[in-house]
C-alpha atoms as a PDB file:
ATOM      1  CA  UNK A   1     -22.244  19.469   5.853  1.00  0.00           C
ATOM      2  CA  UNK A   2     -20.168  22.737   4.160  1.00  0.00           C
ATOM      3  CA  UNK A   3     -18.636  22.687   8.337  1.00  0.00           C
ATOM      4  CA  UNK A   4     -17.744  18.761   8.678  1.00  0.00           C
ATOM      5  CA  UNK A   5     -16.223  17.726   5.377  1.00  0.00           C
ATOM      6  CA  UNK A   6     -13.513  20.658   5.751  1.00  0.00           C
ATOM      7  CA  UNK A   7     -12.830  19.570   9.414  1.00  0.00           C
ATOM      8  CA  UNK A   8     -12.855  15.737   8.632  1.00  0.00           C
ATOM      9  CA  UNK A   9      -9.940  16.347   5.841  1.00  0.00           C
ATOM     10  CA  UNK A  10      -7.760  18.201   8.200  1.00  0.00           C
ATOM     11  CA  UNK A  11      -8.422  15.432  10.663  1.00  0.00           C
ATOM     12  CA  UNK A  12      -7.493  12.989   8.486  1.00  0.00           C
ATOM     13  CA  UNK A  13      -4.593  14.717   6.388  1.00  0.00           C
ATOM     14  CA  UNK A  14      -3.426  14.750  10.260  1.00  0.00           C
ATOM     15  CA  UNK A  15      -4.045  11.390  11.489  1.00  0.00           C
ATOM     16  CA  UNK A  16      -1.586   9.761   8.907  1.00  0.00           C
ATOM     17  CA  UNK A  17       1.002  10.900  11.298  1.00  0.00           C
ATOM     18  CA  UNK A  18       0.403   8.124  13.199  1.00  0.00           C
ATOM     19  CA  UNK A  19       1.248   5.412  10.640  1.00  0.00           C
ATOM     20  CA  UNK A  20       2.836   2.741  13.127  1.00  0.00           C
ATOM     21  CA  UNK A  21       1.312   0.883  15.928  1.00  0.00           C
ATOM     22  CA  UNK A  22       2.548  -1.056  18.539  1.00  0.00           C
ATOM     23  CA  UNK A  23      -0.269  -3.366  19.446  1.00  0.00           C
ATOM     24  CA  UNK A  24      -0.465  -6.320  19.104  1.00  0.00           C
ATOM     25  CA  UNK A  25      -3.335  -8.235  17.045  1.00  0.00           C
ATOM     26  CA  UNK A  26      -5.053 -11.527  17.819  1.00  0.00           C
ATOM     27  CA  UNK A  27      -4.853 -13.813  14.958  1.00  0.00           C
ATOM     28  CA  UNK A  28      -8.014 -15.547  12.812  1.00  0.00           C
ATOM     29  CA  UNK A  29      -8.496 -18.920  11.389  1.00  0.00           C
ATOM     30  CA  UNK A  30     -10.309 -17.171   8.362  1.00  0.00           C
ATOM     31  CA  UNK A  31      -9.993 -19.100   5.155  1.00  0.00           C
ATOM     32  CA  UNK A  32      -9.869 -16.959   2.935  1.00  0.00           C
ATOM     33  CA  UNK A  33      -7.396 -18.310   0.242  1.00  0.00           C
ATOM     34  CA  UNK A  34      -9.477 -20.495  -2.685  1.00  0.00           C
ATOM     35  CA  UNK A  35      -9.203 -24.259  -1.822  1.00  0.00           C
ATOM     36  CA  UNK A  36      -6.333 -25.640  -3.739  1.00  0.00           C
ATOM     37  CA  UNK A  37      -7.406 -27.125  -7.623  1.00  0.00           C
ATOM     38  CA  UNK A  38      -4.460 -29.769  -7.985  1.00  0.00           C
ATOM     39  CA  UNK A  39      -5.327 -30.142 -11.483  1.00  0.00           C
ATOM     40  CA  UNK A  40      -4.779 -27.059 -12.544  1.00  0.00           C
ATOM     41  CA  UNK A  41      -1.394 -25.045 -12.637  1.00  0.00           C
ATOM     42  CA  UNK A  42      -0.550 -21.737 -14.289  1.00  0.00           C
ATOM     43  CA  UNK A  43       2.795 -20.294 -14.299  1.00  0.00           C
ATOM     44  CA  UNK A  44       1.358 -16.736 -13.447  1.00  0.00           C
ATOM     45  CA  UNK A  45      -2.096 -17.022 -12.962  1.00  0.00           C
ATOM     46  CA  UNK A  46      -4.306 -13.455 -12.771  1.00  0.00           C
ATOM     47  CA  UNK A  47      -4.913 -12.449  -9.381  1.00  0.00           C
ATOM     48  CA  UNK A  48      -8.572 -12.298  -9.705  1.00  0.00           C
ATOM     49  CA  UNK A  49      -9.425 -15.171 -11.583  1.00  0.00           C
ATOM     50  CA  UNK A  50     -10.347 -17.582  -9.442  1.00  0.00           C
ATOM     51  CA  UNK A  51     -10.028 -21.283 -11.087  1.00  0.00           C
ATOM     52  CA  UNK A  52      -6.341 -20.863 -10.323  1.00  0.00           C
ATOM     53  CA  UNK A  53      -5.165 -22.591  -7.368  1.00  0.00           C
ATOM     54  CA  UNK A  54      -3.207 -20.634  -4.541  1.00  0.00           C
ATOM     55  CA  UNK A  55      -1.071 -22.211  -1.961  1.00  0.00           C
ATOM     56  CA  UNK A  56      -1.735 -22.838   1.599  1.00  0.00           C
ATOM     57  CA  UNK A  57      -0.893 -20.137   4.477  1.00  0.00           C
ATOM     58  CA  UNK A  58       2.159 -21.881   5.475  1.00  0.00           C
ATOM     59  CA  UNK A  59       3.822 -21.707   2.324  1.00  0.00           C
ATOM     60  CA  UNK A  60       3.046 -18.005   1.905  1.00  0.00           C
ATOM     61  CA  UNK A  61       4.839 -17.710   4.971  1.00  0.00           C
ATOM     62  CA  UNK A  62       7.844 -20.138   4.137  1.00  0.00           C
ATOM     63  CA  UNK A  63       8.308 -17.626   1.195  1.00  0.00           C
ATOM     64  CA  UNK A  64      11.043 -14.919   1.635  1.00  0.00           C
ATOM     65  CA  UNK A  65       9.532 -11.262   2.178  1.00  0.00           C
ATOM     66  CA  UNK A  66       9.663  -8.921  -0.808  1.00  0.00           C
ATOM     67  CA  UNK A  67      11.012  -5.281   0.553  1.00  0.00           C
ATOM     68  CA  UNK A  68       7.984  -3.475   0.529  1.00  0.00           C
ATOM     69  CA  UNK A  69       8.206   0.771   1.181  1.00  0.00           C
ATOM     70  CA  UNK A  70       5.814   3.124   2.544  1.00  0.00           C
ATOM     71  CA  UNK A  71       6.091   7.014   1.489  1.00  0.00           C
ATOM     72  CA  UNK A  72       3.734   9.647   2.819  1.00  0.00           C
ATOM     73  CA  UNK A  73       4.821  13.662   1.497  1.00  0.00           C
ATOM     74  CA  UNK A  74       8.194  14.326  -1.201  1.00  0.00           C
ATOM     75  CA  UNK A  75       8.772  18.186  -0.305  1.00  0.00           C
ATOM     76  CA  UNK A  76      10.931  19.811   1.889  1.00  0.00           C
ATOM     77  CA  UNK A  77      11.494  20.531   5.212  1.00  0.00           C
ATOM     78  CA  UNK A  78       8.915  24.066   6.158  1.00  0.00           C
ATOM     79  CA  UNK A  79      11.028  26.737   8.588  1.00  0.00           C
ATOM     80  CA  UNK A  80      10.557  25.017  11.954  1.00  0.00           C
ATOM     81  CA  UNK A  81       8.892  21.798  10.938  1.00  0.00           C
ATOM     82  CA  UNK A  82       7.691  19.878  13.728  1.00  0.00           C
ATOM     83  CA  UNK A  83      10.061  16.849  14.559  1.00  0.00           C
ATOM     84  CA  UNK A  84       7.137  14.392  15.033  1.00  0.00           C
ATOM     85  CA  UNK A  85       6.403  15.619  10.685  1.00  0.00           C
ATOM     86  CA  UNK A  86      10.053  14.530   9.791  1.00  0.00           C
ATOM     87  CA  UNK A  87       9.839  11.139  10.174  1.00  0.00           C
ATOM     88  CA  UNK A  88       6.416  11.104   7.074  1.00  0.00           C
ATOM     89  CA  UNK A  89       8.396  14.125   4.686  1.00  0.00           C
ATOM     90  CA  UNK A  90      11.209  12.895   2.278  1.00  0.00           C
ATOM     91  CA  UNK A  91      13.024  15.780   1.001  1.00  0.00           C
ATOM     92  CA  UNK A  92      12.980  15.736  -2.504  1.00  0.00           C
ATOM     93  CA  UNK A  93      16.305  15.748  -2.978  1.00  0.00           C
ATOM     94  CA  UNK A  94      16.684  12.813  -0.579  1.00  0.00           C
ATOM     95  CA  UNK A  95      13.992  10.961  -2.013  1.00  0.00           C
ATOM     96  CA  UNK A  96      15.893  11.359  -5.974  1.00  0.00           C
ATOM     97  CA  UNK A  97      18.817   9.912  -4.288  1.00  0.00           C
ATOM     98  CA  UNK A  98      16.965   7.190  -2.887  1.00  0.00           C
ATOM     99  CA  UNK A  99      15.426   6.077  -6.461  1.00  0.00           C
ATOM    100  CA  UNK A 100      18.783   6.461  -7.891  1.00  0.00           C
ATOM    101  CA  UNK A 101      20.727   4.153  -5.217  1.00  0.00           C
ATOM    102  CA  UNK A 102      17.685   1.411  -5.723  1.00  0.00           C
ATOM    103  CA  UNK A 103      18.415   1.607  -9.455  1.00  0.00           C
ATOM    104  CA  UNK A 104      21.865   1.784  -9.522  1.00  0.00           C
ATOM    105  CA  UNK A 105      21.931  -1.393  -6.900  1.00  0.00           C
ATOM    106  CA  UNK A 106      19.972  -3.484  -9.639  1.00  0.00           C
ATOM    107  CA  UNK A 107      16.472  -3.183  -7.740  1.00  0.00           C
ATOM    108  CA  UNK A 108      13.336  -3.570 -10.049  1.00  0.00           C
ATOM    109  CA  UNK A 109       9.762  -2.393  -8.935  1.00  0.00           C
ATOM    110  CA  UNK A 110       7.146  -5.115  -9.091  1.00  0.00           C
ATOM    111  CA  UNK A 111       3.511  -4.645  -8.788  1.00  0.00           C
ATOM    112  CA  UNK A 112       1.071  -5.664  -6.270  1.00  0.00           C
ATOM    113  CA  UNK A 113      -0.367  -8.322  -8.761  1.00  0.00           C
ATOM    114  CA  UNK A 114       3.318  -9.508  -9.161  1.00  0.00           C
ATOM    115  CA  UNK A 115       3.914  -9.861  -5.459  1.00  0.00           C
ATOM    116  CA  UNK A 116       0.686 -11.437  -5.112  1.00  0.00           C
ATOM    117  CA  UNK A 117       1.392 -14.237  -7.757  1.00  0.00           C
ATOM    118  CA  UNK A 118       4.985 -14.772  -6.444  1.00  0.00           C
ATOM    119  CA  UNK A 119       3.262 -15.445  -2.825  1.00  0.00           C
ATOM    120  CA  UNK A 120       0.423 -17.420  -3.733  1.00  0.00           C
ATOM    121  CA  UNK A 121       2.042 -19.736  -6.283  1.00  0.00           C
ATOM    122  CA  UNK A 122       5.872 -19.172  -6.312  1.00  0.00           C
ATOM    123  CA  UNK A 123       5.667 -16.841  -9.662  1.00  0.00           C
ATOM    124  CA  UNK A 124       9.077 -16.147 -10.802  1.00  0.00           C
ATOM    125  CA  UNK A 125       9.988 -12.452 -10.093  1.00  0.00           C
ATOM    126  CA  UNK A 126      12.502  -9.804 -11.506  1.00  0.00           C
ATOM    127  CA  UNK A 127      16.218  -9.933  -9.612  1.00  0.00           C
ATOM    128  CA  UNK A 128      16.302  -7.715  -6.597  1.00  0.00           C
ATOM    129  CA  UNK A 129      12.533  -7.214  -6.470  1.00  0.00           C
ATOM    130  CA  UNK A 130      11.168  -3.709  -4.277  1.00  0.00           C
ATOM    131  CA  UNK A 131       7.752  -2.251  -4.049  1.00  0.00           C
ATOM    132  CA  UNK A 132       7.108   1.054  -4.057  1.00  0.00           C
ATOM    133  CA  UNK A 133       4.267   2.461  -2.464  1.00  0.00           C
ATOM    134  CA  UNK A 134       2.497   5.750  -1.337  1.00  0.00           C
ATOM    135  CA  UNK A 135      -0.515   6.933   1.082  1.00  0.00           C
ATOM    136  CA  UNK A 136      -3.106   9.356   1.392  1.00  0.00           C
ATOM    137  CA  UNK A 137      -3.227  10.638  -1.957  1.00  0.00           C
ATOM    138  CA  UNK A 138      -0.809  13.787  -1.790  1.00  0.00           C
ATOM    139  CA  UNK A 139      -0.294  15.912  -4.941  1.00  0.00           C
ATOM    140  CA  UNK A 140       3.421  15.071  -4.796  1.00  0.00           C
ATOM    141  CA  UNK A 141       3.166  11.749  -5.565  1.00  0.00           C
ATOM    142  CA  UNK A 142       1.995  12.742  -8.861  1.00  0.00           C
ATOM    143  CA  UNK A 143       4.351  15.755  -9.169  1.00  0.00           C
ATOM    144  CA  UNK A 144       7.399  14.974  -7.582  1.00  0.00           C
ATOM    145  CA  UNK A 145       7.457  10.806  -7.180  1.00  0.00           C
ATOM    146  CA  UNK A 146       6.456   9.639 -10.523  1.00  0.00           C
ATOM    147  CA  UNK A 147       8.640  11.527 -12.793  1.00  0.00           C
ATOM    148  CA  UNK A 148      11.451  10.721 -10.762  1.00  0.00           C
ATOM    149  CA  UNK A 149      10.224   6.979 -10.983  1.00  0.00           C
ATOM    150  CA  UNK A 150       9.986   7.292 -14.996  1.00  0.00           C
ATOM    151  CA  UNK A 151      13.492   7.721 -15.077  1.00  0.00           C
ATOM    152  CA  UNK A 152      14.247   4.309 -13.693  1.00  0.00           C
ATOM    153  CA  UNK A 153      11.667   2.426 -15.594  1.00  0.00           C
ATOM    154  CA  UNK A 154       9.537   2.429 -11.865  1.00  0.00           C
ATOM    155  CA  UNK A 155       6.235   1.384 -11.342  1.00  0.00           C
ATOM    156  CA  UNK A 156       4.388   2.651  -7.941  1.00  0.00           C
ATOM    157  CA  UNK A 157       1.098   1.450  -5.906  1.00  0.00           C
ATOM    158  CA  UNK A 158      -0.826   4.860  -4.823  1.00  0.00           C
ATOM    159  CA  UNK A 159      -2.989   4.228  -1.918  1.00  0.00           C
ATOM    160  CA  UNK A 160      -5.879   6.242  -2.452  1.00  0.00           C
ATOM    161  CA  UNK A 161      -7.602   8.386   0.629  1.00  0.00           C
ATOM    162  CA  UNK A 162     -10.900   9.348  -1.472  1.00  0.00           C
ATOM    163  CA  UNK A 163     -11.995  12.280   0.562  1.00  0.00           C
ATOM    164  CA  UNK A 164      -9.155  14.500  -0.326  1.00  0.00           C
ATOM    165  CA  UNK A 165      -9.415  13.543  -4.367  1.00  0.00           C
ATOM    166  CA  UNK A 166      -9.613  16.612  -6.123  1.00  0.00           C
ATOM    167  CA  UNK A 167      -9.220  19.333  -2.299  1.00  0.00           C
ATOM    168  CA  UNK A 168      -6.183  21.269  -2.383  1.00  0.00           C
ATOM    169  CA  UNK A 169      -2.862  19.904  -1.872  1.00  0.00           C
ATOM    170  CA  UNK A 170      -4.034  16.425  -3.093  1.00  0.00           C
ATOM    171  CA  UNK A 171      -4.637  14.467  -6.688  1.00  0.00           C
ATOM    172  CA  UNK A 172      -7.091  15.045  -9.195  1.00  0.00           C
ATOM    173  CA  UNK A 173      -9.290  12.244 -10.469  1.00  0.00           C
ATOM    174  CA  UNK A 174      -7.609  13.287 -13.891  1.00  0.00           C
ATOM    175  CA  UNK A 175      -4.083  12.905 -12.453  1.00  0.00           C
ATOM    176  CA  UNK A 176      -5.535   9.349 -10.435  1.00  0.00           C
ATOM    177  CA  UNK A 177      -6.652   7.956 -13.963  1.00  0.00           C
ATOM    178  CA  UNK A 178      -3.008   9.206 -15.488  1.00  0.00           C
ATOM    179  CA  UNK A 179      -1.262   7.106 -12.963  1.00  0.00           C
ATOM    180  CA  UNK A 180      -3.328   4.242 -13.851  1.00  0.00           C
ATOM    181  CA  UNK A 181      -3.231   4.477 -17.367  1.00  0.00           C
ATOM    182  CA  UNK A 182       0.846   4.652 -17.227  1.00  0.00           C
ATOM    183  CA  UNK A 183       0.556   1.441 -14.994  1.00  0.00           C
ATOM    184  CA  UNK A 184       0.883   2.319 -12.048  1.00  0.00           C
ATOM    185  CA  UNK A 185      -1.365   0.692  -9.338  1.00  0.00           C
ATOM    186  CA  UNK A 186      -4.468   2.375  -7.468  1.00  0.00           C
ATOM    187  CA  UNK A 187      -5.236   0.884  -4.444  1.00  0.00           C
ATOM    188  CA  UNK A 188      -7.540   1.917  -1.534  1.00  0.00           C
ATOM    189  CA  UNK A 189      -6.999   3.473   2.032  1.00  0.00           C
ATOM    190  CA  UNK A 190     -10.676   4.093   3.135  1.00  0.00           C
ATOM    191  CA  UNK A 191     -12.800   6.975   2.651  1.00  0.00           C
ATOM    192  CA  UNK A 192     -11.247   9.565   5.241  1.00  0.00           C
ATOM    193  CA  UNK A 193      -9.036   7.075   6.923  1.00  0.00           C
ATOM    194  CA  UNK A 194     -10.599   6.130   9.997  1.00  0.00           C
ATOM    195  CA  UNK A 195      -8.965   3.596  11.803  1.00  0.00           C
ATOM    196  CA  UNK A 196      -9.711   0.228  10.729  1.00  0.00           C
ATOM    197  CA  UNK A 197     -10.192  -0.938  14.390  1.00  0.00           C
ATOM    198  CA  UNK A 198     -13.099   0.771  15.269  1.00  0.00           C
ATOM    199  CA  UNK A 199     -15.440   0.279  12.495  1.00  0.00           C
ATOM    200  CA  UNK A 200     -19.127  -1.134  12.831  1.00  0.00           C
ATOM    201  CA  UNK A 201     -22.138  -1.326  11.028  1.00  0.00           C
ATOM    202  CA  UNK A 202     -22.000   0.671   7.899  1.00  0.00           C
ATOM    203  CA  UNK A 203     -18.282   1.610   8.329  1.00  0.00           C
ATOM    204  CA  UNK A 204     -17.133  -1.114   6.700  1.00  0.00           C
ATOM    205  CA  UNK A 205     -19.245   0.141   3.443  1.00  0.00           C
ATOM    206  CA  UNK A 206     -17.928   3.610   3.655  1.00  0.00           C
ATOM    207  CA  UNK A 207     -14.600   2.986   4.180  1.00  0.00           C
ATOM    208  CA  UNK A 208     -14.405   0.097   1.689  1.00  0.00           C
ATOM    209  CA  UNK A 209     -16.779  -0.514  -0.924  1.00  0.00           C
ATOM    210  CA  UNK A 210     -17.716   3.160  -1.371  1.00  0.00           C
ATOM    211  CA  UNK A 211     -13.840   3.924  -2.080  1.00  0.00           C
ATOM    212  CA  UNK A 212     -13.112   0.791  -4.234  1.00  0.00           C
ATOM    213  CA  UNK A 213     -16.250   1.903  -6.547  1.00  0.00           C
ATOM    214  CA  UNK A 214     -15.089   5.454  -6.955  1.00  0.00           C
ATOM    215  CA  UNK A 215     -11.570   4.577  -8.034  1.00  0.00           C
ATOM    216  CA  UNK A 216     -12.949   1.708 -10.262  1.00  0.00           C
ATOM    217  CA  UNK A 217     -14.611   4.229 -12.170  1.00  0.00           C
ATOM    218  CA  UNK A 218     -11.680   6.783 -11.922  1.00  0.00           C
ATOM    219  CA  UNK A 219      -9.656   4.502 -13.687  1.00  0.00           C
ATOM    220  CA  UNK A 220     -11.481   2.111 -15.530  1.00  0.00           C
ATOM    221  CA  UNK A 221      -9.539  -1.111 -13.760  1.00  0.00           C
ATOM    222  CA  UNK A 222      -9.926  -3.459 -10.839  1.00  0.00           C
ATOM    223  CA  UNK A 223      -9.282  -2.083  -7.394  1.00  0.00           C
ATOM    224  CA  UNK A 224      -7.796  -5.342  -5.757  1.00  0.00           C
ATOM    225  CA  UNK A 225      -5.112  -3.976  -2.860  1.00  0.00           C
ATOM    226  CA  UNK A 226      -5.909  -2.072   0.449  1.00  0.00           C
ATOM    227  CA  UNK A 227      -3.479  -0.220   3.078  1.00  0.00           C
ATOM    228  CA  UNK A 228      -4.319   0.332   6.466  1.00  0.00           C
ATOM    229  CA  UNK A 229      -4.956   3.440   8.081  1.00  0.00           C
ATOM    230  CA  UNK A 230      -2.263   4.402  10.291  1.00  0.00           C
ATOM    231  CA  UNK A 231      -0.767   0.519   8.671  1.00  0.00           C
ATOM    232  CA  UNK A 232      -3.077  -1.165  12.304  1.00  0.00           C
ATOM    233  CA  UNK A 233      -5.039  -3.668  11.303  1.00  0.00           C
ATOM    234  CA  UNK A 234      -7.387  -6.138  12.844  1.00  0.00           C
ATOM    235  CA  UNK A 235      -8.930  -9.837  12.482  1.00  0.00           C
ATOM    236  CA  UNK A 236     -12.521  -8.209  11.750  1.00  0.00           C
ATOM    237  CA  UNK A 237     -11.068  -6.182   9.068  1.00  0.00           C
ATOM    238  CA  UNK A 238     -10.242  -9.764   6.859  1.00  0.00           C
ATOM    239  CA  UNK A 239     -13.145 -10.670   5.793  1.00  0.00           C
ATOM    240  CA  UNK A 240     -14.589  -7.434   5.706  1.00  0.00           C
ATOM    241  CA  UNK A 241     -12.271  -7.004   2.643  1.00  0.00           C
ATOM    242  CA  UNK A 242     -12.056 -10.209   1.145  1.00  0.00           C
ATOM    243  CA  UNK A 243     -16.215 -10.572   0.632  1.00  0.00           C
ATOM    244  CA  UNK A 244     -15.435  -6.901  -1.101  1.00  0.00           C
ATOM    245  CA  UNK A 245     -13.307  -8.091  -3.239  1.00  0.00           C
ATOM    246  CA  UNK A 246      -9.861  -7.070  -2.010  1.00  0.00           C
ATOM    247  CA  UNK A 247      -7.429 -10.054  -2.287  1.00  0.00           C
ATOM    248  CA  UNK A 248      -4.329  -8.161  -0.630  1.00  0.00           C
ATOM    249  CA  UNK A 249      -3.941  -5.852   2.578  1.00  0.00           C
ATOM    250  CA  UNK A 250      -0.644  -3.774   3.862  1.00  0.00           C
ATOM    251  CA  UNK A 251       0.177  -3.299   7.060  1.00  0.00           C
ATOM    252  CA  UNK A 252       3.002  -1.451   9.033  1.00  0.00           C
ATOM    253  CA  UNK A 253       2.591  -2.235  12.587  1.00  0.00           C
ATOM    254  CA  UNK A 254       2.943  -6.222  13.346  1.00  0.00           C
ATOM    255  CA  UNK A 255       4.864  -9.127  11.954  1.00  0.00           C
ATOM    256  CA  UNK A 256       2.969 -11.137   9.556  1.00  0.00           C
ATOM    257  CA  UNK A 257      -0.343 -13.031  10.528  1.00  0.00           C
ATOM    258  CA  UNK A 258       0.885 -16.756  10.233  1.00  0.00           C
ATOM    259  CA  UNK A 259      -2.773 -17.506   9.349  1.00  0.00           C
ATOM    260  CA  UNK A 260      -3.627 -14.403   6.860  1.00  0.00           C
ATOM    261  CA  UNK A 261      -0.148 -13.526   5.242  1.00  0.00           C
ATOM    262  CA  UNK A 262      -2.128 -12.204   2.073  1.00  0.00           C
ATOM    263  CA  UNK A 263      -4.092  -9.253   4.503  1.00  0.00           C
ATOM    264  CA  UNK A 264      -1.071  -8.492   6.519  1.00  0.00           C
ATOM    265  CA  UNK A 265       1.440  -7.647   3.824  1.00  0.00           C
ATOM    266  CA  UNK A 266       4.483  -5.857   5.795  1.00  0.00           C
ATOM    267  CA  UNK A 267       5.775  -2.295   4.422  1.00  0.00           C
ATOM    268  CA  UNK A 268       8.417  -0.109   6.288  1.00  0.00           C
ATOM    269  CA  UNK A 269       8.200   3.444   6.158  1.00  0.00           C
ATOM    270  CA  UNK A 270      10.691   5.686   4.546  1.00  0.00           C
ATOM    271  CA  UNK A 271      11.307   8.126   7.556  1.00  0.00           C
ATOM    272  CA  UNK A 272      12.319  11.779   6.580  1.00  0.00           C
ATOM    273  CA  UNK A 273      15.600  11.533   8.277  1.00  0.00           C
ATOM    274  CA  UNK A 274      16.461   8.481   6.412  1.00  0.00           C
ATOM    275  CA  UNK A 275      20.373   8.794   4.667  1.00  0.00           C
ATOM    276  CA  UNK A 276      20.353   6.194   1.413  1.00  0.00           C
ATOM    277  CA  UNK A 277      22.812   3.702   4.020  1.00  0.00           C
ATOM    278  CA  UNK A 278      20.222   3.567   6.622  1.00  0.00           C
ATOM    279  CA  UNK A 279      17.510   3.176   3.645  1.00  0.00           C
ATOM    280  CA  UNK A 280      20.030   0.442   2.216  1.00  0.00           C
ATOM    281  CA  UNK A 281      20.448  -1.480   5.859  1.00  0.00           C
ATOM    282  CA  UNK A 282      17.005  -1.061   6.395  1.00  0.00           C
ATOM    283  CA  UNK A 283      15.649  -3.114   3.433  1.00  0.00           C
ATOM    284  CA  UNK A 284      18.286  -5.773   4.035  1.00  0.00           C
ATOM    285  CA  UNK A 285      17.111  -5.858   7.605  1.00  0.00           C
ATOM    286  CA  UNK A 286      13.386  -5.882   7.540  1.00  0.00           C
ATOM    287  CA  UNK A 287      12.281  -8.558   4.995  1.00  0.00           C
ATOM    288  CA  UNK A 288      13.023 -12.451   5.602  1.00  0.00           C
END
């Protein structure tokens, strides 16, 4: 075991690399969504509780897309980084710039529980809405990202890889809880993050209820959001989640499922050689 674990966190500090996909998924008739309760309504009902009423697939969809963004590192550039690395680093001074511009362009961070209200029953949301969001549990997210968030008044959702909590290079359970407690959002990303699309039999244990009970008791709160490996996803995943008590799934590498908007959130991710313009245009661009 002291030979594997070392081997399967450089495989999977590695893997992340290959955030986008290009396939293309078959789509499911799972209901998941609650069936409607027309005689209740809640302005902002919590996410979790149940009796509320959320609306139909096709008005999820009919609903404009929030901008949703998708960091990986916040350090700079080694001597003779690898290309392929750019596109998942965001120099630091880059990445200041890029909270700055979102501030000083009236953007406010909203939280997954805020997105997920707006989508599910039209919940009013800030002007300019954005969420912020970060994988695979790198040390600086804590370090780097959330100070420079602080400034603004931002709020970020920190997917959590749980192999790497506490290895070199990577959060703490003390720094986890910190984020928490400051309100940011924990969500999870699987135990080592193994692909989503290949799981069977006790994967789907391991790589999601295994990780959701850890960070529950890291932080003392509800782990209700989940990010894809690699941001591929598949129809088996769905209800693989939802019967674990994830209501809400990012994605990065197909349009929207017309029939499961909640589990295929879209993010774009922030690519290293990103100028604020492009990171401007491609915001404006992405979400309809």
């Amino acid at each position: 075991m002291k030979n594997i674990l070392p081997a399967l966190l450089i495989t999977a500090a590695f893997l992340f690399q290959q955030c986008t996909s290009g396939e293309t998924h078959p789509k499911t008739t799972l209901a998941v969504p609650a069936e409607k309760d027309t005689t209740t309504t809640v302005a902002s009902p919590t996410p979790t509780d149940t009796k509320h009423a959320i609306d139909d697939a096709a008005t999820i969809m009919a609903r404009k897309e929030i901008p949703v963004l998708c960091y990986h590192h916040i350090r700079n550039w080694k001597p003779n980084e690898r290309a392929s690395m750019k596109d998942y680093i965001v120099q630091v001074a880059d990445f200041k710039a890029q909270m700055k511009a979102l501030a000083d362009s009236g953007y406010h961070t909203i939280s997954p529980d805020q997105l997920y209200n707006y989508l599910t029953t039209g919940a009013a949301l800030p002007s300019k809405p954005v969420v912020l969001t970060y994988d695979d549990t790198d040390e600086e997210q804590y370090s780097i990202a959330a100070p420079e968030m602080d400034k603004y008044g931002f709020k970020g959702v920190y997917f959590i890889m749980t192999i790497s909590i506490g290895r070199p290079n990577y959060m703490t359970k003390e720094q986890i809880k910190e984020l928490a407690d400051k309100g940011h959002t924990i969500g999870g990303h699987t135990w080592d993050h193994h692909d989503v699309r290949k799981y069977e039999g006790e994967d789907w244990d391991k790589q999601f209820t295994t990780p959701k009970e850890k960070l529950e008791a890291i932080t003392g709160k509800p782990v209700n959001y989940f990010a894809y490996p690699f941001g591929a996803w598949n129809e088996r995943a769905i209800p693989e989640l939802n019967k674990r008590g994830y209501i809400a799934a990012f994605q990065l590498s197909t349009k929207r499922d017309p029939q499961q908007p909640l589990y295929t959130v879209r993010r774009i991710l922030v690519a290293g050689t990103w100028s604020v313009p492009t990171l401007m245009r491609a915001m404006n661009n992405s979400f309809h």
